[in-house]
N, C-alpha and C. Protein backbone atom coordinates (compact mmCIF):
# COMPACT_ATOMS: atom_id res chain seq x y z
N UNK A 1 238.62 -118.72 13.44
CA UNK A 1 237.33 -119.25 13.12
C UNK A 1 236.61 -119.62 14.42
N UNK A 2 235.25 -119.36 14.25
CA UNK A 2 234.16 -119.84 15.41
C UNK A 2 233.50 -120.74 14.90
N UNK A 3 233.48 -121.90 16.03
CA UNK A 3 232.25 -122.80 15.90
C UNK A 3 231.27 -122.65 16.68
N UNK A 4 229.80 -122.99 15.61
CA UNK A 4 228.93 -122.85 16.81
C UNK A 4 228.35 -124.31 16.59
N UNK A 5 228.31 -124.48 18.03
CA UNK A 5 227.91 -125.46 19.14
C UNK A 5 226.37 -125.84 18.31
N UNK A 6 225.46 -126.96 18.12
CA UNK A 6 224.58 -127.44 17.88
C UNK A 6 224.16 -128.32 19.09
N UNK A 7 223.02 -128.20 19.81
CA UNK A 7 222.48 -128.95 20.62
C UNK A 7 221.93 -130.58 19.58
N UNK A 8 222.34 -131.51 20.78
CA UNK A 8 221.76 -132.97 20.10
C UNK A 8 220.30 -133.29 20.01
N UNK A 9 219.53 -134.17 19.51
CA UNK A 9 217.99 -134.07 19.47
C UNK A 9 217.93 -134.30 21.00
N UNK A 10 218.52 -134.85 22.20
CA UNK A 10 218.77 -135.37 23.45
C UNK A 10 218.41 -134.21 24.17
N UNK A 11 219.31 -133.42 24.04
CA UNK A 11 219.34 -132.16 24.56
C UNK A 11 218.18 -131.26 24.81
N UNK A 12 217.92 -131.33 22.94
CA UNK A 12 216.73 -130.83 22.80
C UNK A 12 215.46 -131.32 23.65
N UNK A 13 215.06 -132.33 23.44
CA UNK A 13 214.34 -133.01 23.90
C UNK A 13 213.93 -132.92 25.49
N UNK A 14 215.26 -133.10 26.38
CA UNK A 14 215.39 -132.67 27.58
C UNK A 14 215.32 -131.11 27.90
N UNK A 15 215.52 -130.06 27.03
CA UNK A 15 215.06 -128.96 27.56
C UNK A 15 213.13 -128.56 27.13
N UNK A 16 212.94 -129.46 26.18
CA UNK A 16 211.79 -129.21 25.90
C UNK A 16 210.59 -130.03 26.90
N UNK A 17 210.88 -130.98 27.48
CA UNK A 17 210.49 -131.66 29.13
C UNK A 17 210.63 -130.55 30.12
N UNK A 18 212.02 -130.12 30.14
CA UNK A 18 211.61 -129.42 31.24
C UNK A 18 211.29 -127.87 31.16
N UNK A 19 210.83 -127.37 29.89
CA UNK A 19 209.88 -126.10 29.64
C UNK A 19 208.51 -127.09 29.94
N UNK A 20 207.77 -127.77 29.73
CA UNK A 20 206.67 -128.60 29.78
C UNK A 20 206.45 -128.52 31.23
N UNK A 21 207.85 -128.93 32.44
CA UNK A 21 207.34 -129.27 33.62
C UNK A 21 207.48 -128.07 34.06
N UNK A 22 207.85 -126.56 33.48
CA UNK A 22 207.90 -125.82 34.26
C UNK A 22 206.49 -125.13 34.25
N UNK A 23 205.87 -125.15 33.13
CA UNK A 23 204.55 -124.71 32.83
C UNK A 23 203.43 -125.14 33.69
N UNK A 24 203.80 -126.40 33.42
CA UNK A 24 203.16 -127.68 34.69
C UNK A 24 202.78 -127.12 35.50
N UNK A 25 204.29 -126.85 36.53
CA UNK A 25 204.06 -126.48 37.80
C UNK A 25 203.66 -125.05 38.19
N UNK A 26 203.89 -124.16 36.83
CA UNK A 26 203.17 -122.75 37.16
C UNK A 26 201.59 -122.55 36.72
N UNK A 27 200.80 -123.89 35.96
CA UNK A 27 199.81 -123.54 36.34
C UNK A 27 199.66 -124.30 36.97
N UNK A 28 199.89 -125.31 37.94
CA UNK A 28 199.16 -125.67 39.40
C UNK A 28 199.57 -124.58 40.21
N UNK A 29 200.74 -123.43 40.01
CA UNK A 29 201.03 -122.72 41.23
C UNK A 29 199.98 -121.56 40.99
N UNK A 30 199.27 -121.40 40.05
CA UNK A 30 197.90 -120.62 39.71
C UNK A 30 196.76 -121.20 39.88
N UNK A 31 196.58 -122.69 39.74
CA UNK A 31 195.09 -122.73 40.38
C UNK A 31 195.13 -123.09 41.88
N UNK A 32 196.34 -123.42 42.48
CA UNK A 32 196.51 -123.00 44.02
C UNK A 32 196.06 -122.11 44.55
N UNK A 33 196.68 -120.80 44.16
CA UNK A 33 196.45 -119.29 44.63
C UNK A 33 195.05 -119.33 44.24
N UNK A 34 194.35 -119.42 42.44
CA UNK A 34 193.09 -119.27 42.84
C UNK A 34 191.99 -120.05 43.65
N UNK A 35 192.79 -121.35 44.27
CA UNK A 35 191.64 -121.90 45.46
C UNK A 35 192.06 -120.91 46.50
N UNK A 36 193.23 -120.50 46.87
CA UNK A 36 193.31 -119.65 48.09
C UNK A 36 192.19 -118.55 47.88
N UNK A 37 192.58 -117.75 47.02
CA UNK A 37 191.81 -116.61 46.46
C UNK A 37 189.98 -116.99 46.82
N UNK A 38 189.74 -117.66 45.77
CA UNK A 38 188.29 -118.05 46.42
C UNK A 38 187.64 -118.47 48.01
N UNK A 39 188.94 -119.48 48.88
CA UNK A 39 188.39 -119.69 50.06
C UNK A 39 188.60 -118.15 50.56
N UNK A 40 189.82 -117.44 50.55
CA UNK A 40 189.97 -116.03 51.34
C UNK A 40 188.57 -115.29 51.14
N UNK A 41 188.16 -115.21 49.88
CA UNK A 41 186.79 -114.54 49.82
C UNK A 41 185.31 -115.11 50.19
N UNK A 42 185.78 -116.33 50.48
CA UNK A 42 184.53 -116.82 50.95
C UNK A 42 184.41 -116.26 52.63
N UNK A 43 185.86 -116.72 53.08
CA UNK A 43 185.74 -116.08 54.40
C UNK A 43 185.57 -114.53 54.49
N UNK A 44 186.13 -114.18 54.04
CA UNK A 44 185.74 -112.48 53.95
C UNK A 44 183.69 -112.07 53.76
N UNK A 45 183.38 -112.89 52.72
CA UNK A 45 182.19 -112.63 52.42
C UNK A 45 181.31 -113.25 53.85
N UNK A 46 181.88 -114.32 54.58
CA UNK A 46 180.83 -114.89 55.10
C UNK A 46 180.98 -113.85 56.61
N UNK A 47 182.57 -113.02 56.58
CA UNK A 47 182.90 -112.02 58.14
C UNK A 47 181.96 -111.06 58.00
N UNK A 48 182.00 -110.48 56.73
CA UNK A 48 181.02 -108.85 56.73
C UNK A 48 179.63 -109.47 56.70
N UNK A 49 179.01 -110.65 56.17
CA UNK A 49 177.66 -111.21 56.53
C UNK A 49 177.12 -111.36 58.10
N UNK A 50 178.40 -111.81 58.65
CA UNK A 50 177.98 -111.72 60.26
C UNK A 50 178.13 -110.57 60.93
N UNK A 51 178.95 -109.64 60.17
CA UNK A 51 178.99 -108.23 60.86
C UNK A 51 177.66 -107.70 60.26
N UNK A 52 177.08 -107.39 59.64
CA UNK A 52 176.24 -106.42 58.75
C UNK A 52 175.05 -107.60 59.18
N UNK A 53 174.95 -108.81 59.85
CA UNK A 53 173.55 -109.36 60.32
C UNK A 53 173.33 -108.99 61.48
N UNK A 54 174.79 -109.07 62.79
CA UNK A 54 174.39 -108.40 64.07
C UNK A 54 173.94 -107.36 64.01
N UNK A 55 174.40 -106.27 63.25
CA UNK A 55 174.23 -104.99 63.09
C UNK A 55 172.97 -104.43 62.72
N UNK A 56 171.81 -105.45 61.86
CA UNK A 56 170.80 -105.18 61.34
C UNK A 56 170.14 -105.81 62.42
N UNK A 57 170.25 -106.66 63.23
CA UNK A 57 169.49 -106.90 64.11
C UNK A 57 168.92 -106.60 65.19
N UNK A 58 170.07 -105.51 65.84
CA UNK A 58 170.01 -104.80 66.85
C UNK A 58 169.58 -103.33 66.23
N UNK A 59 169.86 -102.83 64.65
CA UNK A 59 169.22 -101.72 64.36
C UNK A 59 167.74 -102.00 64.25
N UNK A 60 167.49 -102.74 63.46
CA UNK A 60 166.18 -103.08 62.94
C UNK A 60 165.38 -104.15 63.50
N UNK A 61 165.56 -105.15 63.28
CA UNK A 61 164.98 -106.09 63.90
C UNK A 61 165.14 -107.48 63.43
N UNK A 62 165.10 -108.65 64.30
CA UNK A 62 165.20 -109.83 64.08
C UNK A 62 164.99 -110.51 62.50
N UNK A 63 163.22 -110.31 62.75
CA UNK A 63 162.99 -110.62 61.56
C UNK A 63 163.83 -109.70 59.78
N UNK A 64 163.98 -108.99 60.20
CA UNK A 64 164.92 -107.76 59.31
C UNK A 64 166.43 -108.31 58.81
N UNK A 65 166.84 -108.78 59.93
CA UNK A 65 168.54 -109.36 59.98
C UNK A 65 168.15 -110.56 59.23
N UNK A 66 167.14 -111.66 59.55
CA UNK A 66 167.15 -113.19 58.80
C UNK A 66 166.69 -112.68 57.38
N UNK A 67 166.00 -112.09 57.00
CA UNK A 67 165.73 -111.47 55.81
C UNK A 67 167.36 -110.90 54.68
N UNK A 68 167.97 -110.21 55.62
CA UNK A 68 169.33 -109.87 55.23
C UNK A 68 170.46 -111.76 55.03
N UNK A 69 170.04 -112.38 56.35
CA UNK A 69 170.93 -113.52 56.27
C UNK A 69 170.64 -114.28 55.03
N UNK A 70 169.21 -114.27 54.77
CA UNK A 70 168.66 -115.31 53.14
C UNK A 70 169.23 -114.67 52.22
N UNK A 71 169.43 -113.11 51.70
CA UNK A 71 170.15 -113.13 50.78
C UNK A 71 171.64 -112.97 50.44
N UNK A 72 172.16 -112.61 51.59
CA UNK A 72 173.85 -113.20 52.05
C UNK A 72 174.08 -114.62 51.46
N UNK A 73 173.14 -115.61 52.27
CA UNK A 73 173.34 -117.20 51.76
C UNK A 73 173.39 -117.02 50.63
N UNK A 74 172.32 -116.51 49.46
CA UNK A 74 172.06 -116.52 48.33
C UNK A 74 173.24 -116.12 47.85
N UNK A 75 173.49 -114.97 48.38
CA UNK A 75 175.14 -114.07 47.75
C UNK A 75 175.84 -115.24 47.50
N UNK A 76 176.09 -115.72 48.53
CA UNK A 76 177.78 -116.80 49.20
C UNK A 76 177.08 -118.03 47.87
N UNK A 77 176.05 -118.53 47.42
CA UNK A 77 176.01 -119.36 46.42
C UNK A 77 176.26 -119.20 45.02
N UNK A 78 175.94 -118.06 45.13
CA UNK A 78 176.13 -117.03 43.68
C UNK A 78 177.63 -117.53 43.44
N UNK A 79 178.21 -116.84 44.60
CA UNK A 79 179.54 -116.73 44.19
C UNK A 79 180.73 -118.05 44.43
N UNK A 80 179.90 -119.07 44.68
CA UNK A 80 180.36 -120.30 45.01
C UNK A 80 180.02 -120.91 43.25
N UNK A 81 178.85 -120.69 42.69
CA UNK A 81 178.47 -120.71 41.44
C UNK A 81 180.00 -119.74 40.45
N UNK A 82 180.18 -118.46 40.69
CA UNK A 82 180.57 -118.24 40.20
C UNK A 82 182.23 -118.33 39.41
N UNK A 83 182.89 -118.69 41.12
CA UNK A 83 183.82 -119.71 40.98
C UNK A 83 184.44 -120.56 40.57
N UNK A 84 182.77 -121.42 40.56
CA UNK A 84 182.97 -122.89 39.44
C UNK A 84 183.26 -122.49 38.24
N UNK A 85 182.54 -121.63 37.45
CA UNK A 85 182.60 -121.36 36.37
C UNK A 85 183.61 -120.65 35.86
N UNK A 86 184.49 -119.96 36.34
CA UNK A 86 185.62 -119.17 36.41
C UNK A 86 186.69 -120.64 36.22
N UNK A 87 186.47 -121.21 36.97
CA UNK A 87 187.74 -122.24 36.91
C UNK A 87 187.08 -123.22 36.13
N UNK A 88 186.17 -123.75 35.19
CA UNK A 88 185.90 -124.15 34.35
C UNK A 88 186.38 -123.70 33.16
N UNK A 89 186.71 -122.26 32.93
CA UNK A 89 187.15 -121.45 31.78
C UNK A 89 187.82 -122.51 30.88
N UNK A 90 189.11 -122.78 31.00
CA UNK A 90 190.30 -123.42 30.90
C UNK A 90 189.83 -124.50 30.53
N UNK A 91 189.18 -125.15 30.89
CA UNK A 91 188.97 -126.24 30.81
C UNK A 91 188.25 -127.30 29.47
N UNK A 92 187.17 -126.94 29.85
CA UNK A 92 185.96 -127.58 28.89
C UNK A 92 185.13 -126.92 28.71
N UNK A 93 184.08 -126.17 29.66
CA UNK A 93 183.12 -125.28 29.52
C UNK A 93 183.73 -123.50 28.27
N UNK A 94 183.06 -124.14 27.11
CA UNK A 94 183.25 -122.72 26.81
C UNK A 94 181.87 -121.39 26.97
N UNK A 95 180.46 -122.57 27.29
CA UNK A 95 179.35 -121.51 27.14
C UNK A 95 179.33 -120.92 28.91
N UNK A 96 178.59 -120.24 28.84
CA UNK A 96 178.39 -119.09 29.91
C UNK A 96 177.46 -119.91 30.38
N UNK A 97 177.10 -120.30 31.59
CA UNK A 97 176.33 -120.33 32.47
C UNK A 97 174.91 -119.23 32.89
N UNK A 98 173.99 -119.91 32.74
CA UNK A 98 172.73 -118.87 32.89
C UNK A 98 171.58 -119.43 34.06
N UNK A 99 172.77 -120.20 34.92
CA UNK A 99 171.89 -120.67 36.15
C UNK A 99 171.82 -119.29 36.96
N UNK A 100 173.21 -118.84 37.60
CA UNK A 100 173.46 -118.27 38.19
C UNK A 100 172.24 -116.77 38.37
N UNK A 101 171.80 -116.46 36.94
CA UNK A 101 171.08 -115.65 36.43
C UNK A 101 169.49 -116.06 37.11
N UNK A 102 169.16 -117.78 36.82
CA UNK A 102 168.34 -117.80 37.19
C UNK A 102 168.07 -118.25 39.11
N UNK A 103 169.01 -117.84 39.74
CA UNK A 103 169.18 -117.91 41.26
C UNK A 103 168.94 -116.59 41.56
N UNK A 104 169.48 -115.53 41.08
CA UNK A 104 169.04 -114.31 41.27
C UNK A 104 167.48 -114.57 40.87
N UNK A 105 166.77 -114.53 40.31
CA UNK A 105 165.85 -114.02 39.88
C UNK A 105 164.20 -114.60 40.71
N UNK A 106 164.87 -115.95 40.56
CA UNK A 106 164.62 -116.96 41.94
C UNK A 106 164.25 -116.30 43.34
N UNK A 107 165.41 -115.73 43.87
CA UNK A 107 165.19 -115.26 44.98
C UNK A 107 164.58 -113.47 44.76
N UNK A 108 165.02 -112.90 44.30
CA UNK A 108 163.82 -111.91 43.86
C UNK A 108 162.52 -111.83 44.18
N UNK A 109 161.61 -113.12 42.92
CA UNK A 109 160.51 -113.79 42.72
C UNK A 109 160.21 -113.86 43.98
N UNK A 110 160.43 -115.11 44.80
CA UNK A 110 160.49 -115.45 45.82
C UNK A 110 159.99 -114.21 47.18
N UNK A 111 160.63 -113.18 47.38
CA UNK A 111 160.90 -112.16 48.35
C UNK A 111 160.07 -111.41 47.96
N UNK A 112 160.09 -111.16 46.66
CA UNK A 112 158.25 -110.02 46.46
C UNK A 112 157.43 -110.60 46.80
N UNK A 113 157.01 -112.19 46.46
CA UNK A 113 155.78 -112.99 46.71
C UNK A 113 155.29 -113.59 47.92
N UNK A 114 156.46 -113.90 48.80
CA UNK A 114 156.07 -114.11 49.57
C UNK A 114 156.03 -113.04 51.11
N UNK A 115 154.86 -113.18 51.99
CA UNK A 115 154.45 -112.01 52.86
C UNK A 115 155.50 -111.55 53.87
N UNK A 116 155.80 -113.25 54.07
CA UNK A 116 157.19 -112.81 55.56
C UNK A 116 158.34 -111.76 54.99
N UNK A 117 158.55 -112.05 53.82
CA UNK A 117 160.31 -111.44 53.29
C UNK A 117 160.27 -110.53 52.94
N UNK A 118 160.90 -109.67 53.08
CA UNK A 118 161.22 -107.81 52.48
C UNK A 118 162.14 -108.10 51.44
N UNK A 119 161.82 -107.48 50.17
CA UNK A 119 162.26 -107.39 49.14
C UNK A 119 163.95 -106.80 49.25
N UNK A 120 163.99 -105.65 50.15
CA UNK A 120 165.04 -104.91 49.96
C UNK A 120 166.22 -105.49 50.93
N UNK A 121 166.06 -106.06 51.97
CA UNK A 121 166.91 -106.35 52.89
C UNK A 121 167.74 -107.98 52.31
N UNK A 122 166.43 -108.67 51.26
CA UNK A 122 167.11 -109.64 50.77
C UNK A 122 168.18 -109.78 49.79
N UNK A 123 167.76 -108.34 48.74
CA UNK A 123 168.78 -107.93 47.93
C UNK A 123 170.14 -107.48 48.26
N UNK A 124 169.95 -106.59 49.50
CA UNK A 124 171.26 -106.20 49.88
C UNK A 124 171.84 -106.98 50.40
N UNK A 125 171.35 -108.52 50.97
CA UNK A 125 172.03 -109.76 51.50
C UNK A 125 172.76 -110.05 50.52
N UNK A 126 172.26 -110.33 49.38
CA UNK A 126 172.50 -110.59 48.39
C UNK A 126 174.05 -109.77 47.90
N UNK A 127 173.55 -108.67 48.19
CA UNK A 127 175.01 -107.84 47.60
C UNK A 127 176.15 -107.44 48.28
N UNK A 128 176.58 -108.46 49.52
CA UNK A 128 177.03 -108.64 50.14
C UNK A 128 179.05 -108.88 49.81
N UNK A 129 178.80 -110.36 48.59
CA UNK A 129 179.71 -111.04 48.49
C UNK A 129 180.18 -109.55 47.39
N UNK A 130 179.86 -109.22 46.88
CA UNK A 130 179.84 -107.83 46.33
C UNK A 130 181.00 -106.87 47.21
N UNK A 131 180.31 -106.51 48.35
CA UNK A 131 181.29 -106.16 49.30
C UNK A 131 182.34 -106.54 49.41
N UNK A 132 182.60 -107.57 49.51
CA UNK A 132 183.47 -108.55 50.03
C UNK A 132 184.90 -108.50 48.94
N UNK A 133 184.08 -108.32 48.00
CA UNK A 133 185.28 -108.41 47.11
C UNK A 133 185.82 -106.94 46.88
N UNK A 134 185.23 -106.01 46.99
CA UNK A 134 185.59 -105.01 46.56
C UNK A 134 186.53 -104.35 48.09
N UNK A 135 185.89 -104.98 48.93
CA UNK A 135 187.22 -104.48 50.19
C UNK A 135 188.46 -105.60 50.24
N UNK A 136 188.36 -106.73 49.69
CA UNK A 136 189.54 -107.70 49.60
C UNK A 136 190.20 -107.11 48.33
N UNK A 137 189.75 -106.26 47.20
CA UNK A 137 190.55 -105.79 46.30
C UNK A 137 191.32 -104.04 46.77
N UNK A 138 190.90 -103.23 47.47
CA UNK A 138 190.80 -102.40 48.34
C UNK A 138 192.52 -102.78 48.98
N UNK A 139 191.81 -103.58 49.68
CA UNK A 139 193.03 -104.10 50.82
C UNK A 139 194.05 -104.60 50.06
N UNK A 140 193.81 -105.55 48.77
CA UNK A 140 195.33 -105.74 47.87
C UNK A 140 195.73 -104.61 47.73
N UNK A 141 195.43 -103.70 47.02
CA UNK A 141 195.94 -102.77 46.34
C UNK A 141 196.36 -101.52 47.15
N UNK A 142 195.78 -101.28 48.12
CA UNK A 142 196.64 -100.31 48.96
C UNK A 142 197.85 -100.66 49.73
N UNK A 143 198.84 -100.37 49.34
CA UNK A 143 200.42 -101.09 50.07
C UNK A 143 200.10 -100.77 51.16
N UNK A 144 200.45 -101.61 52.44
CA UNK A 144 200.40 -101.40 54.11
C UNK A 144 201.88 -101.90 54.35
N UNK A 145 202.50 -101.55 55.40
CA UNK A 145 203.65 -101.73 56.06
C UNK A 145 204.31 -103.15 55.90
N UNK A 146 205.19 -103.12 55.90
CA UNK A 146 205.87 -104.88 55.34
C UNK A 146 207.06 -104.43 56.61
């Protein structure tokens, strides 16, 4: 004959604490990585902003590059906006955010209307952090030498 073994409510109890603390600690070990994740892309977004502003400056011109730098900034807020809201998910926020929508549109407005700013150089500032992510996903995903 076999007996089988019955765990005590004790037992129980104590493995059900420490499934609780393991969860715990794997989602703080996920919103860790995603603060890493977000600062890495902030720096990334803000490297190709200073590469792609020298670069427009000496192609084109001064005024051309600060035109590019306003909608870079704009980019880097977007996505500082977008962030928040991403890590809000989880949380409390279940509606969508429609600021972000109206910052784009903002600076748009803004860049047609007014005489100094070029419409097009502000947008592509703008589509910057864009970049940014798509060569930081680029660079995950292609294995390099270990």
């Amino acid at each position: 004959m076999s007996y089988v073994q019955i765990p005590s409510n004790s037992e129980i109890s104590d493995a059900a604490e420490t499934e609780t603390l393991n969860i715990d600690s794997s989602g703080e070990d996920s919103m860790d990585s995603f603060y890493r994740l977000q600062a890495q892309l902030l720096r990334i977004t803000i490297a190709f902003s200073a590469i792609v502003f020298v670069a427009t400056c000496f192609t084109y011109s001064l005024h051309i590059g600060l035109n590019y730098l306003l909608g870079s900034c704009t980019g880097m807020v977007y996505l500082r906006m977008l962030s928040k809201n991403v890590e809000a998910i989880g949380r409390s926020s279940t509606r969508i955010s429609s600021s972000r929508l109206a910052l784009v549109a903002a600076m748009i407005l803004v860049a047609s209307q007014w005489n100094q700013l070029e419409v097009m150089p502000v947008f592509l500032g703008f589509l910057t952090y864009k970049a940014a992510l798509i060569g930081y996903t680029i660079w995950a995903v292609v294995p390099g030498e270990k």
